[in-house]
C-alpha atoms as a PDB file:
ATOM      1  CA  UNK A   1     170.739  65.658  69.274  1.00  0.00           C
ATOM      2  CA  UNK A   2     173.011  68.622  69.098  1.00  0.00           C
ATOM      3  CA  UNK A   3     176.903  68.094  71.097  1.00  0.00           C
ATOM      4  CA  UNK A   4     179.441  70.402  71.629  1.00  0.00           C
ATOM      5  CA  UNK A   5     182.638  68.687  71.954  1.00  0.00           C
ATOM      6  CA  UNK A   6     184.638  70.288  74.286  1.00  0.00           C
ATOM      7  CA  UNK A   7     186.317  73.682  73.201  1.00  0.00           C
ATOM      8  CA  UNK A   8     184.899  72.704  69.636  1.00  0.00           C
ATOM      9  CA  UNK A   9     182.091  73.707  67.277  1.00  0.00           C
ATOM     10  CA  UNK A  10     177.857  71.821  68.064  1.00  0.00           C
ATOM     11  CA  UNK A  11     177.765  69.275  65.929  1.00  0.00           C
ATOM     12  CA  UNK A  12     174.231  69.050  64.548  1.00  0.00           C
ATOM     13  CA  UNK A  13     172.385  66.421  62.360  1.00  0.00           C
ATOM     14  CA  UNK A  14     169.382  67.916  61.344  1.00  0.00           C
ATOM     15  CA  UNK A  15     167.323  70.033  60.396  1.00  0.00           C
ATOM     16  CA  UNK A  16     165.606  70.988  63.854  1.00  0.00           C
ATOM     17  CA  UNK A  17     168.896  71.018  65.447  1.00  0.00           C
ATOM     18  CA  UNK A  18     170.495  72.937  62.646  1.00  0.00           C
ATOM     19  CA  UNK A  19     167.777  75.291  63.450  1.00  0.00           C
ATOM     20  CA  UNK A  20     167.720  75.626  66.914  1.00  0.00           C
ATOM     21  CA  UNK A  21     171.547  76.373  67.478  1.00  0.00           C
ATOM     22  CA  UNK A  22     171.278  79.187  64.644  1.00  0.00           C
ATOM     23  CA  UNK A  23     168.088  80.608  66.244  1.00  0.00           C
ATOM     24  CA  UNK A  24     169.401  82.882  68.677  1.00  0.00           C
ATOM     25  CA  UNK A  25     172.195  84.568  66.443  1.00  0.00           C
ATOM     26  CA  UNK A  26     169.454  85.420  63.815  1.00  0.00           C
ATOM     27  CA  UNK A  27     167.055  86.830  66.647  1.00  0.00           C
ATOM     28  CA  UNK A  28     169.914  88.800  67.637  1.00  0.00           C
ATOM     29  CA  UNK A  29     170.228  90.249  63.594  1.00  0.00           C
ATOM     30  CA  UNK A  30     173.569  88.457  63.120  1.00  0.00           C
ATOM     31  CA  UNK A  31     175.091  87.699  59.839  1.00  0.00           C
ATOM     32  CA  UNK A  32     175.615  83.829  59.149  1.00  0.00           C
ATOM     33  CA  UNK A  33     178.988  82.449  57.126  1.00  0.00           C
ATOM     34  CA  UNK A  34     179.151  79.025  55.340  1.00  0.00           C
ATOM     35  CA  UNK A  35     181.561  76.364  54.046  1.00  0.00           C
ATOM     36  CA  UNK A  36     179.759  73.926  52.245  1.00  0.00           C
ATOM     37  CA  UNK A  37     182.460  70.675  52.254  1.00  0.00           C
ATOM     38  CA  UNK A  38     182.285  66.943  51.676  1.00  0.00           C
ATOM     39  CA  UNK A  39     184.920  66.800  54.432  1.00  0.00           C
ATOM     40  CA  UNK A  40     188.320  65.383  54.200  1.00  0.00           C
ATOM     41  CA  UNK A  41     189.472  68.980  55.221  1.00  0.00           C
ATOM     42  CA  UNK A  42     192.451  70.279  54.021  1.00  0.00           C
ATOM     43  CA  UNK A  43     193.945  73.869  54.360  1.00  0.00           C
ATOM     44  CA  UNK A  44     192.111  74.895  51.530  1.00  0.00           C
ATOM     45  CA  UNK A  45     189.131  74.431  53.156  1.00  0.00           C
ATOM     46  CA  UNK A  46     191.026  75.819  56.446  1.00  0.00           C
ATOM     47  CA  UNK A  47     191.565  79.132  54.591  1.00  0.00           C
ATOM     48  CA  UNK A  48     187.606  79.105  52.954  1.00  0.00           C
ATOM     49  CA  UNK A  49     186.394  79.153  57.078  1.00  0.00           C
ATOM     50  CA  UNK A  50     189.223  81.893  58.006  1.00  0.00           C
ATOM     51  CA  UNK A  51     187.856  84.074  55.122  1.00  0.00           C
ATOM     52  CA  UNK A  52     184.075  83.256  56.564  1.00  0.00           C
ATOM     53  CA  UNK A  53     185.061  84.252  59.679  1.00  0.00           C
ATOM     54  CA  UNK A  54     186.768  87.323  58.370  1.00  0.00           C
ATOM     55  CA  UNK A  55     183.387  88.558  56.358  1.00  0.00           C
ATOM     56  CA  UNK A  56     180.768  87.757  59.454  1.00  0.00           C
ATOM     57  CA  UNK A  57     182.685  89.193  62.476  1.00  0.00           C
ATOM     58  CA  UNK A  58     180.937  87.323  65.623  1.00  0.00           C
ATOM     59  CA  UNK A  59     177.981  85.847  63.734  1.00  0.00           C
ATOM     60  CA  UNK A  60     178.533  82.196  63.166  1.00  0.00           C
ATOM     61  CA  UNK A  61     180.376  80.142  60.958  1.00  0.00           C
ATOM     62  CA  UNK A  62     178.594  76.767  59.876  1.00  0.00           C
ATOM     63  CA  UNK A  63     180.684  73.865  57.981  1.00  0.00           C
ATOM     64  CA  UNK A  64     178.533  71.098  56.344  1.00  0.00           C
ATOM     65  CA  UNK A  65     180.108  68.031  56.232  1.00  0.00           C
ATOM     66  CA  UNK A  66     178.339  65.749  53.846  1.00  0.00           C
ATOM     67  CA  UNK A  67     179.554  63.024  50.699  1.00  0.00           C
ATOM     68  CA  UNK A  68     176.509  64.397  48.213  1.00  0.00           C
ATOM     69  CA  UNK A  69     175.755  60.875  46.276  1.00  0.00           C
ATOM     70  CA  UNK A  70     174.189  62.678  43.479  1.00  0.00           C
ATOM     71  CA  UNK A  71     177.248  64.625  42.059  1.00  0.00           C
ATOM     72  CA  UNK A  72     178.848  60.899  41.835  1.00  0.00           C
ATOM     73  CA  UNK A  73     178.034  59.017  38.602  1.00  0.00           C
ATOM     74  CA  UNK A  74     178.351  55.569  37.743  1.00  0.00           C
ATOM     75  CA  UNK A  75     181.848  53.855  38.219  1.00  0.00           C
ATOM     76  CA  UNK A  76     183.105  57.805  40.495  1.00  0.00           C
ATOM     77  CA  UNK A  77     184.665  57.272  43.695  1.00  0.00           C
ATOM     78  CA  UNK A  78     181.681  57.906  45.984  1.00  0.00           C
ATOM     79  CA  UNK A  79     182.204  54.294  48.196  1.00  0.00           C
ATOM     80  CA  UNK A  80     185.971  55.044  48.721  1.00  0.00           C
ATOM     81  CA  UNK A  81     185.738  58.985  48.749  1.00  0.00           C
ATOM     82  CA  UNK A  82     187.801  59.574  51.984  1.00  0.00           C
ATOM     83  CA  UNK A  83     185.724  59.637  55.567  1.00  0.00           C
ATOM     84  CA  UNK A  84     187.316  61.330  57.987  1.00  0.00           C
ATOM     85  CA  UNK A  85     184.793  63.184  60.555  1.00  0.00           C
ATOM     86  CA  UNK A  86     187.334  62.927  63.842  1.00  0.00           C
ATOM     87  CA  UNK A  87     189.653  64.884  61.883  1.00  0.00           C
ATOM     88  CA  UNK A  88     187.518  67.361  60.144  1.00  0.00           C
ATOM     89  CA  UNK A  89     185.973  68.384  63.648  1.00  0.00           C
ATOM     90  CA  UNK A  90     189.312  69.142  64.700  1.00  0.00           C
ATOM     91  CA  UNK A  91     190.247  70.938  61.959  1.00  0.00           C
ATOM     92  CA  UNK A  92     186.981  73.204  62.628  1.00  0.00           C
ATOM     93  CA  UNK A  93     187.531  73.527  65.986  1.00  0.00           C
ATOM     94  CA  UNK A  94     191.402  75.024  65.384  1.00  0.00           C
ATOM     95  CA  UNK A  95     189.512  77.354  62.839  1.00  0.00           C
ATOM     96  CA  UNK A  96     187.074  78.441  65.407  1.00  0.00           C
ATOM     97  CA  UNK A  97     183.607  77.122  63.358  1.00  0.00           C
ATOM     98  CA  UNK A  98     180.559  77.757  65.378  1.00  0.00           C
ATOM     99  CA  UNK A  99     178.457  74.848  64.331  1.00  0.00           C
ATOM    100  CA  UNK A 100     178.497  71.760  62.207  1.00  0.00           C
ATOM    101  CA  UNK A 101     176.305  70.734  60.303  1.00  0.00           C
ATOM    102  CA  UNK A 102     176.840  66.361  59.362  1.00  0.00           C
ATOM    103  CA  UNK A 103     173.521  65.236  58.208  1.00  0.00           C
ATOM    104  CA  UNK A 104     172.836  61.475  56.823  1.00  0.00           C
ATOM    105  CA  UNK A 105     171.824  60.902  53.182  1.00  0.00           C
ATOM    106  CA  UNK A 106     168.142  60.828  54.361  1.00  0.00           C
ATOM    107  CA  UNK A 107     168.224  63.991  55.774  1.00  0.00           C
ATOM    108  CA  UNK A 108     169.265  65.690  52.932  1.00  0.00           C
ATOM    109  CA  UNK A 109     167.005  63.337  50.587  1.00  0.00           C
ATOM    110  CA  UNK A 110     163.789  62.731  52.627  1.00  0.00           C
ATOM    111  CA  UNK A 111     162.412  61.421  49.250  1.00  0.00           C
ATOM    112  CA  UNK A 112     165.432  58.789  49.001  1.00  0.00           C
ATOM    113  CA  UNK A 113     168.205  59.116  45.950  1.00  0.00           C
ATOM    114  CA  UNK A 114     168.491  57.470  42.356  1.00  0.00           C
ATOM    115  CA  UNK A 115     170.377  54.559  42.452  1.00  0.00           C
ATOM    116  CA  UNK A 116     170.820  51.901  39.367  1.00  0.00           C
ATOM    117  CA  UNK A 117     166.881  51.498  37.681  1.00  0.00           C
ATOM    118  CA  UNK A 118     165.549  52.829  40.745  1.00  0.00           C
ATOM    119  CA  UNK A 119     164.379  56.634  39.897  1.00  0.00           C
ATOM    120  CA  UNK A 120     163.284  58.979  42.597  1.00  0.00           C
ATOM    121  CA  UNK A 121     160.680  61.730  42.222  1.00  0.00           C
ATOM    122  CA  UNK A 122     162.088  64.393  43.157  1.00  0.00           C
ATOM    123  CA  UNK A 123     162.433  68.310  42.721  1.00  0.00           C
ATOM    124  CA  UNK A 124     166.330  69.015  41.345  1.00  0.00           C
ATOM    125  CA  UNK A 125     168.219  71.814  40.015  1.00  0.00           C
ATOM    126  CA  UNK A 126     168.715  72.354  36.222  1.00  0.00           C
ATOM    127  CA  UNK A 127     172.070  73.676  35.704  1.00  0.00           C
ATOM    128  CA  UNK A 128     171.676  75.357  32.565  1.00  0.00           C
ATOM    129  CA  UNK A 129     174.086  75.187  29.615  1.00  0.00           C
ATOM    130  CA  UNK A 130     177.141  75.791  31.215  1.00  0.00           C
ATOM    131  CA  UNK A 131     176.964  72.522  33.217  1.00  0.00           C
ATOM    132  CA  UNK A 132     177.311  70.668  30.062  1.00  0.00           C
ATOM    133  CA  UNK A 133     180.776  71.695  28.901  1.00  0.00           C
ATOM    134  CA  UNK A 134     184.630  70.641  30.499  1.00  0.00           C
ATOM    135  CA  UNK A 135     183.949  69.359  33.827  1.00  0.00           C
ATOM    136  CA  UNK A 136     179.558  68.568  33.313  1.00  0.00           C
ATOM    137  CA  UNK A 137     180.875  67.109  29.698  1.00  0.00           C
ATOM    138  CA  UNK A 138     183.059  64.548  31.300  1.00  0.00           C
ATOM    139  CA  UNK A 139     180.741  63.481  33.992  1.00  0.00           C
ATOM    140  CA  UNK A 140     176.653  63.984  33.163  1.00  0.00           C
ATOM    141  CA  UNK A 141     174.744  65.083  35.745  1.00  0.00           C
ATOM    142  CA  UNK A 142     177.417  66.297  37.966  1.00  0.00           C
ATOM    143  CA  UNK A 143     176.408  69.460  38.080  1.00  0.00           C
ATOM    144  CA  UNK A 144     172.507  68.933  38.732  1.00  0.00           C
ATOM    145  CA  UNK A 145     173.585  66.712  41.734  1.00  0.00           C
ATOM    146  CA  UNK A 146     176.130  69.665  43.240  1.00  0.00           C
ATOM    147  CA  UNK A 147     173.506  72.849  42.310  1.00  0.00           C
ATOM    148  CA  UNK A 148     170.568  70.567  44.128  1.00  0.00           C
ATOM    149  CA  UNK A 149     172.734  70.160  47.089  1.00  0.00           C
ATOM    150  CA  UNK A 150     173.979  73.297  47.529  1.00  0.00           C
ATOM    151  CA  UNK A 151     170.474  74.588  46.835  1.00  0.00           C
ATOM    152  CA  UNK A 152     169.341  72.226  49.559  1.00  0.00           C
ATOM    153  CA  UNK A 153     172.244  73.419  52.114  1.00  0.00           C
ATOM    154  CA  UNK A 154     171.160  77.368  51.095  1.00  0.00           C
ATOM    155  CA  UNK A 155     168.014  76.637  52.369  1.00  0.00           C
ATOM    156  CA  UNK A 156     168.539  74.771  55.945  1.00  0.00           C
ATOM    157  CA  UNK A 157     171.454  76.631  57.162  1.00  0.00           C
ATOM    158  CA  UNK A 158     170.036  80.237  55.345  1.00  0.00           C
ATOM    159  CA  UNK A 159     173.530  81.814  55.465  1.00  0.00           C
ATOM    160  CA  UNK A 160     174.060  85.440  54.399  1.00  0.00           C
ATOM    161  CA  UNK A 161     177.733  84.759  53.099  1.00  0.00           C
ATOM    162  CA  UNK A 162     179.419  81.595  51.725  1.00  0.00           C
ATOM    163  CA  UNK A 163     182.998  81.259  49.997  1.00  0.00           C
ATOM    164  CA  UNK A 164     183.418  78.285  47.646  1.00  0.00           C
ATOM    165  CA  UNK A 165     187.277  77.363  46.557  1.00  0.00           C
ATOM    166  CA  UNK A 166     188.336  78.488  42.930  1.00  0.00           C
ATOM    167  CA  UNK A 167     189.869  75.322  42.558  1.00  0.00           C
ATOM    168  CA  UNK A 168     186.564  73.868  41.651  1.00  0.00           C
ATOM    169  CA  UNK A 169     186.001  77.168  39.681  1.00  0.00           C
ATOM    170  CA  UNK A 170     183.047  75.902  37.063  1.00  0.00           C
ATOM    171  CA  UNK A 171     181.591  75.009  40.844  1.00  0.00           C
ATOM    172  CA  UNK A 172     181.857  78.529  41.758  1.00  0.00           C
ATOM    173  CA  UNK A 173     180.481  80.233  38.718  1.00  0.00           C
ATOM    174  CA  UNK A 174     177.508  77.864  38.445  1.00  0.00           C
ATOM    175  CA  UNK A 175     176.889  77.917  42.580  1.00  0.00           C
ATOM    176  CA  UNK A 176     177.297  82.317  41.720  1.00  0.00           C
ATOM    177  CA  UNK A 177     174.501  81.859  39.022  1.00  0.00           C
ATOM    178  CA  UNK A 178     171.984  79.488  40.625  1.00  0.00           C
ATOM    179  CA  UNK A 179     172.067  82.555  43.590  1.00  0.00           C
ATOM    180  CA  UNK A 180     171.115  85.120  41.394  1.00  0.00           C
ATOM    181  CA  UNK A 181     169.158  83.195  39.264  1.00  0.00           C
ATOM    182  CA  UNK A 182     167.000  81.450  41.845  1.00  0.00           C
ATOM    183  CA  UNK A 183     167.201  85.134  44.121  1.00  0.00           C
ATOM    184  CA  UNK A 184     168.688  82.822  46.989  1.00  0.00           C
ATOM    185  CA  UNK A 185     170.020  85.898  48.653  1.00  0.00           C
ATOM    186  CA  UNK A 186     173.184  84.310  49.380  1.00  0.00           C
ATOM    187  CA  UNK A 187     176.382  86.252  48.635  1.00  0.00           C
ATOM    188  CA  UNK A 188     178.805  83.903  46.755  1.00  0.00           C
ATOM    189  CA  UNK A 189     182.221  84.712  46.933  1.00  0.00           C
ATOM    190  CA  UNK A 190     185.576  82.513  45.475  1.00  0.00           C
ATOM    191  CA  UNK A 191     188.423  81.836  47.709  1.00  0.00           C
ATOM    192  CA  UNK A 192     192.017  81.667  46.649  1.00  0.00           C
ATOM    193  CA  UNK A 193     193.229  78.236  45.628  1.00  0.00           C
ATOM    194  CA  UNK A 194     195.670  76.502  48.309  1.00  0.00           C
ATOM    195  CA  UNK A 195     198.643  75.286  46.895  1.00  0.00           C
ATOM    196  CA  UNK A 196     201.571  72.661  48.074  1.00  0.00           C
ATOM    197  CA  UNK A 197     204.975  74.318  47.959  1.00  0.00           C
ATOM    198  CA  UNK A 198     206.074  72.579  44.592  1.00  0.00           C
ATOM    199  CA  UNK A 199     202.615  73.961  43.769  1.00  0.00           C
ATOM    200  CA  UNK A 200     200.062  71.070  43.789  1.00  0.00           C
ATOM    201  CA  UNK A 201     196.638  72.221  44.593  1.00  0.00           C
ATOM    202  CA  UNK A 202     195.365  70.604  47.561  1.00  0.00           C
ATOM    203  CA  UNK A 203     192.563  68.586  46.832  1.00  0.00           C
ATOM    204  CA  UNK A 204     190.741  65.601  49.061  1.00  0.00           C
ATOM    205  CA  UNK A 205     191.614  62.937  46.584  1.00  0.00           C
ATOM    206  CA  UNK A 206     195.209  63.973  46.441  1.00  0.00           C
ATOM    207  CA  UNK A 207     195.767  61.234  48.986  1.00  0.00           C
ATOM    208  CA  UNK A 208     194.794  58.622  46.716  1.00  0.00           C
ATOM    209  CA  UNK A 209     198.294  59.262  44.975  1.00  0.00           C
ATOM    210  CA  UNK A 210     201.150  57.368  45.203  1.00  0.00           C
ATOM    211  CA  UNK A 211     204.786  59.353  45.352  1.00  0.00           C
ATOM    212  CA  UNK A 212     205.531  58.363  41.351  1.00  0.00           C
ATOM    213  CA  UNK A 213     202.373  59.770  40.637  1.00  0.00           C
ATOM    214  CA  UNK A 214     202.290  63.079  43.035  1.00  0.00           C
ATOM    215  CA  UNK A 215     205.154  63.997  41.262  1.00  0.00           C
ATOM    216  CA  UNK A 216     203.944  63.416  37.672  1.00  0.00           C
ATOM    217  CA  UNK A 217     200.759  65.530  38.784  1.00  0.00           C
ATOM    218  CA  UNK A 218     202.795  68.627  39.485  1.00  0.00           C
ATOM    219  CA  UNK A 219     202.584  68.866  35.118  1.00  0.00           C
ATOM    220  CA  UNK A 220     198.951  69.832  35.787  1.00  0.00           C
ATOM    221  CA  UNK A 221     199.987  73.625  38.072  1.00  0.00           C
ATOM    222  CA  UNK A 222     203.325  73.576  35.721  1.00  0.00           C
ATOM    223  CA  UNK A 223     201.424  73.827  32.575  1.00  0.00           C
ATOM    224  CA  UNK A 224     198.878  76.434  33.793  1.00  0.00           C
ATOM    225  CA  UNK A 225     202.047  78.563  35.249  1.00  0.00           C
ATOM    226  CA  UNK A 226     203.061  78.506  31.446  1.00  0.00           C
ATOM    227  CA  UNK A 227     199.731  79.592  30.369  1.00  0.00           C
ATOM    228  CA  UNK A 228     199.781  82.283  32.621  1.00  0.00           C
ATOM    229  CA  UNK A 229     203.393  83.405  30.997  1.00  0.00           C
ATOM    230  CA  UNK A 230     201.690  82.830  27.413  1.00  0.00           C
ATOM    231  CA  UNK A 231     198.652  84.791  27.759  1.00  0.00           C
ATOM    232  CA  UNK A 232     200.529  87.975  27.247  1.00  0.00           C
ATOM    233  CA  UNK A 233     200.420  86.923  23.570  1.00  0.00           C
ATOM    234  CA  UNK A 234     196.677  86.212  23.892  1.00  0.00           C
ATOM    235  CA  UNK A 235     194.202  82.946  24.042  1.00  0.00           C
ATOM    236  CA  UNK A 236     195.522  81.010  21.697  1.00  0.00           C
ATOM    237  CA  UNK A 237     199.356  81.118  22.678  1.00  0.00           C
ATOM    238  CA  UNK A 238     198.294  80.333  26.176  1.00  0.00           C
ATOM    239  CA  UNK A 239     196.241  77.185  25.145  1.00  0.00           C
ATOM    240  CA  UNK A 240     198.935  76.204  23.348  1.00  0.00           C
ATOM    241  CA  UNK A 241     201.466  76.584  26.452  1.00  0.00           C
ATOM    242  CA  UNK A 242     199.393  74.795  28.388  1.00  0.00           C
ATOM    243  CA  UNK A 243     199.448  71.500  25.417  1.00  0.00           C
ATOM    244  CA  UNK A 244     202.774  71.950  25.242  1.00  0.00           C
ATOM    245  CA  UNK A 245     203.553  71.100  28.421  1.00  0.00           C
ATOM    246  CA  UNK A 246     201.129  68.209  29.285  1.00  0.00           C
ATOM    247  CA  UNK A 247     202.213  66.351  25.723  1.00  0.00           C
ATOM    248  CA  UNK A 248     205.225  65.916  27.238  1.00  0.00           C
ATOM    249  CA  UNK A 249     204.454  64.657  30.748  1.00  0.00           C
ATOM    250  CA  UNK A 250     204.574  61.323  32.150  1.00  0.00           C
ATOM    251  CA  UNK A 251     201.787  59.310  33.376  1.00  0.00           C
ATOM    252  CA  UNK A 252     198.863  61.955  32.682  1.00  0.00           C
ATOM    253  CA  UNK A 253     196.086  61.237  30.753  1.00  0.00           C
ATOM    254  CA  UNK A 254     194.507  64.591  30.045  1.00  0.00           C
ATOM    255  CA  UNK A 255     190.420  65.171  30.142  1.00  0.00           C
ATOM    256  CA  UNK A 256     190.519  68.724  28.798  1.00  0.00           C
ATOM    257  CA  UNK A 257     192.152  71.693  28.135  1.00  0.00           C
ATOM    258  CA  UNK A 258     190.520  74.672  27.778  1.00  0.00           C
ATOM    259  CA  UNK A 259     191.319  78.728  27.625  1.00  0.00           C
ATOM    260  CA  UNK A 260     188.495  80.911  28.349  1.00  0.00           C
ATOM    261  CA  UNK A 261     186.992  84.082  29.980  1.00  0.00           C
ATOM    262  CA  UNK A 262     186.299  84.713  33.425  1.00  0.00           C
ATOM    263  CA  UNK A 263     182.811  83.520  33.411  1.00  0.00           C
ATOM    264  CA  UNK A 264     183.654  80.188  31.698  1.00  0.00           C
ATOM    265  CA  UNK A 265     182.257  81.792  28.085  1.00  0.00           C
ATOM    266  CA  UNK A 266     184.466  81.135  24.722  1.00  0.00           C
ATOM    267  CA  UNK A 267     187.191  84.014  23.847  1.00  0.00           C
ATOM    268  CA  UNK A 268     187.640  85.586  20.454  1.00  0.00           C
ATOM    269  CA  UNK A 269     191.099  84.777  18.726  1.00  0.00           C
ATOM    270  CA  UNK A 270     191.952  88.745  20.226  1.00  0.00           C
ATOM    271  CA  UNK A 271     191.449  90.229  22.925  1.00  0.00           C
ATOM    272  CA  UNK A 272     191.792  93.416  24.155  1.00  0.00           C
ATOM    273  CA  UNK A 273     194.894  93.655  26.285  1.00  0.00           C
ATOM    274  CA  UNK A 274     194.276  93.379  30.199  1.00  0.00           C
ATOM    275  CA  UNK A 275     190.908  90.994  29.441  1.00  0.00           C
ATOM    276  CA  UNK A 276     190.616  88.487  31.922  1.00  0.00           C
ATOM    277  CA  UNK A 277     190.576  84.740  31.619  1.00  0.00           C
ATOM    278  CA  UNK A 278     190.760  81.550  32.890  1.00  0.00           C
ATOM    279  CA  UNK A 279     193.002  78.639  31.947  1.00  0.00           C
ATOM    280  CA  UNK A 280     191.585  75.046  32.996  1.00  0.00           C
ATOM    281  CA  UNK A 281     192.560  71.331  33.420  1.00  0.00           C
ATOM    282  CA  UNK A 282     191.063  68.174  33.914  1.00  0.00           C
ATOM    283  CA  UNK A 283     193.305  64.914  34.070  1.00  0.00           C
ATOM    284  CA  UNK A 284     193.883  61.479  35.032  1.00  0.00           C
ATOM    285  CA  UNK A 285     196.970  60.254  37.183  1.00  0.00           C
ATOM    286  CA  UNK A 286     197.054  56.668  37.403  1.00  0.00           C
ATOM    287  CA  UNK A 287     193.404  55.876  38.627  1.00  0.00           C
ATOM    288  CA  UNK A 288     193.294  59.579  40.281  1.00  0.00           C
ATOM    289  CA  UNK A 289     190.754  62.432  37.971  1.00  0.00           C
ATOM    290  CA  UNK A 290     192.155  65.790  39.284  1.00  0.00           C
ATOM    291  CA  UNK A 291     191.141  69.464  37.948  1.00  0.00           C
ATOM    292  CA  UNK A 292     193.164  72.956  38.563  1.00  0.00           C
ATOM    293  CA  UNK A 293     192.676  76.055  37.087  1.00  0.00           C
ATOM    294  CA  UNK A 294     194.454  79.904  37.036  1.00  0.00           C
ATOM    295  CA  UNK A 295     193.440  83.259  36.285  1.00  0.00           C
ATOM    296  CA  UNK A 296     195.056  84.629  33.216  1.00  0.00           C
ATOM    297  CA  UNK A 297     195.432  88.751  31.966  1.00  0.00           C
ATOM    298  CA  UNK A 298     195.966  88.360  28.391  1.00  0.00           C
ATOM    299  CA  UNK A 299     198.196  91.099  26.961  1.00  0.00           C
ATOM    300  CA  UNK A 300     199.963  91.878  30.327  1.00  0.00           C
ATOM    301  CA  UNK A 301     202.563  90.632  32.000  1.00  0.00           C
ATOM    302  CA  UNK A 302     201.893  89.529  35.864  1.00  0.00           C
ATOM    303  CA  UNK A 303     203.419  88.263  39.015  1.00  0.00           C
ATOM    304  CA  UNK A 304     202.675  84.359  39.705  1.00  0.00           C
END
C-alpha cells in the first residue's frame, strides 16, 4: 500500500500504486520527472532530482529505488551493494521528490530472473554494438540487464523527462539511444558529474574504500584533468596524458583507457580543432571497480 511519511515523498511498491498516486497529475496534463537510482543516494543523485525538479515545474518528481540483479554478473557486488532505504527517503524528502517508487525483484521481474543454470524466458533489451566495448567489454551483459530495466521503469512510471548522471556516461548514451530507438518518448538528458573537493567523483561504492585507497583513487579524476590539458594537441596526446599518469600511480589496477568522441564512436588521429570528446576510465582500487569520465575540446584550450 502506498505511505507518505510525514513531510516526505508516497512511497509506493507497485505497479497499481505507482499508478494511482501519478493518476491525478497526468489527468491534470502535468509533466512527470524521473531519477532512476539503485539507492545509496549521494549528492550526485541529490543534484539529478534538483535538475528534475527544475525541468517539470509542479508536476512530480518520481525516484526509483531498486538493486537491478541483472546488470550484476557473476562474482559483481550485487549481495553487498550498499542498502540504505531510511536514508535515501530522507535524502528525497530534503530534495522535495513527490513519490517513490521501491519495488521488490518480483515486481520488476513477474517472470522471475536468471540465476546460475536456471534461464528465464523472458523479453530483454538488446543493446546494440556499443554495449560491447569499455564498460559492456569488461562485464557481458551489463548493459542488456541496465537497458531492460530502465526500459521496464520507462514504462510503469511513463515520465516525460529523466536526467541520468554523466558519470556513468556509456549509461547515458545507450539509455539516449534505446529512447529514440524504441520511440519511448522519454526525453533523456545528462547531468553534471558531482565531484569531492580533491575531486573524486561520488559514486555509491566509494564507501567500500578504505583511506589508503581513497587517496590512491584520486589518480583516476587526476589523470582525466591531464587529458583535458592534452587534448589541445588532439586524441592521441590526451590518451597518452591520461597513461601517463595512471602508470605511475599506486595501488590502481586499470580496466581501460580510452579517448573518444562524444557519442562513444572512435576518433581519427586529427581532428578538427573545437571537436568534442570524451576521455574515459575504468579501474580497480584494492577490491573496489570504479569508472569516471570528462568532456574534452580537442584543439582548444578550456577552463576545468
Amino acid at each position: 500500500m502506498a505511505t507518505p511519511p510525514s513531510d516526505g515523498p508516497v512511497v509506493t511498491t507497485t505497479r497499481a500504486e505507482l499508478d494511482a498516486v501519478l493518476a491525478p497529475a497526468r489527468a491534470a496534463g502535468r509533466r512527470v520527472g524521473f531519477v532512476a537510482t539503485m539507492g545509496a543516494l549521494h549528492a550526485g543523485h541529490a543534484s539529478l532530482m534538483a535538475r528534475v525538479r527544475q525541468l517539470v515545474d509542479d508536476g512530480p518528481v518520481v525516484v526509483s529505488i531498486f538493486v537491478n540483479p541483472t546488470q550484476f554478473g557473476a562474482g559483481e557486488d550485487l549481495d553487498r551493494y550498499p542498502r540504505t532505504l531510511d536514508d535515501d527517503l530522507a535524502m528525497c524528502a530534503r530534495e522535495g521528490v513527490d513519490v517513490v517508487f521501491a519495488p521488490s525483484v518480483e515486481e520488476v521481474y513477474p517472470r522471475g530472473v536468471s540465476t546460475g543454470s536456471a534461464t528465464v524466458d523472458a523479453v530483454t533489451v538488446e543493446p546494440g554494438s556499443l554495449a560491447e566495448r569499455y564498460e559492456g567489454a569488461s562485464r557481458p551483459g551489463h548493459f542488456r540487464g541496465v537497458l531492460t530495466v530502465v526500459a521496464k521503469l520507462f514504462g510503469l512510471v511513463r515520465p516525460d523527462v529523466t536526467v541520468f548522471g554523466q558519470k556513468d556516461y556509456q549509461q547515458l548514451v545507450l539509455v539516449r539511444r534505446m529512447s529514440a530507438d524504441l520511440c519511448l518518448r522519454v526525453e533523456v538528458l545528462g547531468g553534471d558529474t558531482v565531484r569531492e573537493p580533491d575531486g573524486l567523483a561520488l559514486s555509491s561504492r566509494n564507501r567500500y574504500l578504505s583511506p589508503t585507497e581513497r587517496t590512491q583513487a584520486l589518480a583516476l579524476s587526476r589523470a582525466l584533468r591531464a587529458a583535458q590539458t592534452a587534448a589541445v594537441d588532439g586524441p592521441a596526446a590526451a590518451l597518452a596524458a591520461v597513461l601517463g599518469v595512471l602508470d605511475d600511480a599506486d595501488g590502481v589496477e586499470v580496466d581501460y583507457v580510452a579517448v573518444t568522441d562524444r557519442d562513444l564512436g572512435d576518433l581519427p588521429v586529427h581532428v578538427p580543432p573545437g571537436t568534442e570528446g570524451r576521455a574515459l576510465v575504468a579501474a580497480r582500487v584494492g577490491t573496489t571497480r570504479l569508472i569516471d569520465n570528462v568532456p574534452l575540446a580537442f584543439g582548444a584550450t578550456r577552463d576545468h
